[in-house]
Protein backbone atom coordinates (compact mmCIF):
# COMPACT_ATOMS: atom_id res chain seq x y z
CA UNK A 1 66.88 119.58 101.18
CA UNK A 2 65.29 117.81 98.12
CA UNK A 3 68.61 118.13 96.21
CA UNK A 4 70.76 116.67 99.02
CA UNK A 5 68.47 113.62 99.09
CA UNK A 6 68.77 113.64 95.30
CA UNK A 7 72.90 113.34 95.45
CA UNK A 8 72.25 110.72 98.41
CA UNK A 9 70.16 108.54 96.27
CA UNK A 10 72.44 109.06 93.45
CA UNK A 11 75.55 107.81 95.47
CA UNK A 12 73.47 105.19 96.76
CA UNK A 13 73.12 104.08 92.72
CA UNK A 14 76.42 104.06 92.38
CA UNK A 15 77.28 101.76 95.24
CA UNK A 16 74.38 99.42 94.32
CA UNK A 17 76.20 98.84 91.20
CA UNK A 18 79.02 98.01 92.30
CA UNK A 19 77.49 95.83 94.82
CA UNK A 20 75.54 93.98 91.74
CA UNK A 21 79.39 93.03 89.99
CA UNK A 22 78.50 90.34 87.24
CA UNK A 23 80.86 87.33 87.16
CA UNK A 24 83.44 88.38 84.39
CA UNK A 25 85.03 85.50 84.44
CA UNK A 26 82.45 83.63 83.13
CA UNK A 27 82.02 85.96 80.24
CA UNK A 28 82.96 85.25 76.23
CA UNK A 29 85.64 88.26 75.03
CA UNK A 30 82.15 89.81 73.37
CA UNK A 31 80.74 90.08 76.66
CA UNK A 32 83.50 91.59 78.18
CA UNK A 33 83.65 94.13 75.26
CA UNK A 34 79.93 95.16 75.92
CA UNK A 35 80.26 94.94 80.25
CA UNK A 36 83.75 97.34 79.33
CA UNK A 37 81.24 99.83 77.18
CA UNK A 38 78.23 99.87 79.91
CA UNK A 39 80.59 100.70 82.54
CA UNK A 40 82.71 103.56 80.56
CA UNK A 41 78.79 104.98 79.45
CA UNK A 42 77.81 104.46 83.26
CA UNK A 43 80.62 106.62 83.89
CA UNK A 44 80.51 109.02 81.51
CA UNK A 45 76.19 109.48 82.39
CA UNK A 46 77.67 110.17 86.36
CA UNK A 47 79.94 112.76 85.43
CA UNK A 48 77.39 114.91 83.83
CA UNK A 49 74.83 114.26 86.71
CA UNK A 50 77.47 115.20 88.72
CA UNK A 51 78.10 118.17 87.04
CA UNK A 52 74.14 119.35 87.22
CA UNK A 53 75.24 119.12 91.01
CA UNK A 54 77.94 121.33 91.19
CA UNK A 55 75.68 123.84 88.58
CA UNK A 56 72.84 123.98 90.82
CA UNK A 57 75.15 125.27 93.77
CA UNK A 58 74.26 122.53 95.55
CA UNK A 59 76.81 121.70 99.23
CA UNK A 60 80.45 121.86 97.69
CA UNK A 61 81.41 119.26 99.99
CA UNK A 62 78.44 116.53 99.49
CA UNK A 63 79.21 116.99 95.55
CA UNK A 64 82.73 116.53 96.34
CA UNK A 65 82.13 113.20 98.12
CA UNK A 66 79.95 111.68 94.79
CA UNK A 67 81.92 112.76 92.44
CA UNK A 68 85.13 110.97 94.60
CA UNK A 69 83.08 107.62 95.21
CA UNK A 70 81.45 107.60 91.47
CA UNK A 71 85.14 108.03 90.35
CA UNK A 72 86.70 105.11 92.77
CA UNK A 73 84.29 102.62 91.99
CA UNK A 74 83.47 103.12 88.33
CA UNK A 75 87.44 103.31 87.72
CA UNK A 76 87.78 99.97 90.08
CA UNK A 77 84.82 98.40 87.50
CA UNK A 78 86.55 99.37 84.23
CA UNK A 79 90.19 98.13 85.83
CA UNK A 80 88.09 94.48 86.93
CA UNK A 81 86.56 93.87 83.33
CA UNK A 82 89.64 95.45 81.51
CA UNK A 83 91.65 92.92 83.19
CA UNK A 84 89.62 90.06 83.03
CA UNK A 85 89.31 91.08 79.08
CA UNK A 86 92.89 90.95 78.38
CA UNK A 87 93.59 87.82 79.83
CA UNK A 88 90.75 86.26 77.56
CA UNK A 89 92.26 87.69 74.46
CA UNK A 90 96.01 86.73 75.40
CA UNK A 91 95.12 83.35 76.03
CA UNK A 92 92.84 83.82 72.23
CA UNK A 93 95.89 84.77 70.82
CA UNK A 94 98.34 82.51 72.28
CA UNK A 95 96.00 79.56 71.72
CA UNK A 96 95.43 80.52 67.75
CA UNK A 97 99.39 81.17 67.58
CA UNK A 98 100.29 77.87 69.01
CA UNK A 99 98.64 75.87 66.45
């Protein structure tokens, strides 16, 4: 029972995250570049917790379900700043080439 709670709370960290978004837009290219780093390391840290699930035997189907929703909104974070990121450096670039 402890270990269900466990994934629960774990999911629940996930979603807060997500919940907590920063506002990219405001953000310098650097900034970006660090935000894009914490998220893929966020990521990467959930996948192995996630995978201590699945070795402890714990329910199949409640492992399933955090692994899906760490995946879906991590990805969806990454996509936000990545996109955010390359418009910054396109209009960089553009505005360096132009003069």
């Amino acid at each position: 029972m402890e270990e269900i709670e466990e994934i629960q709370n774990f999911v629940g960290m996930v979603n807060t995250r997500s919940s907590n978004s920063k506002e990219y837009k405001k953000m310098k290219i650097e900034e970006l570049s660090t935000e894009i780093r914490n998220a893929i390391k966020f990521q990467q840290e959930s996948f192995q917790r996630i995978e201590e699930f699945e070795e402890k035997g714990i329910q199949h189907d409640l492992v399933k379900y955090a692994k899906m929703i760490c995946k879906n909104t991590t990805e969806r974070e990454i996509l936000k700043i990545q996109e955010i990121y390359l418009e910054k450096i396109e209009k960089e670039y553009l505005k360096s080439n132009k003069k």
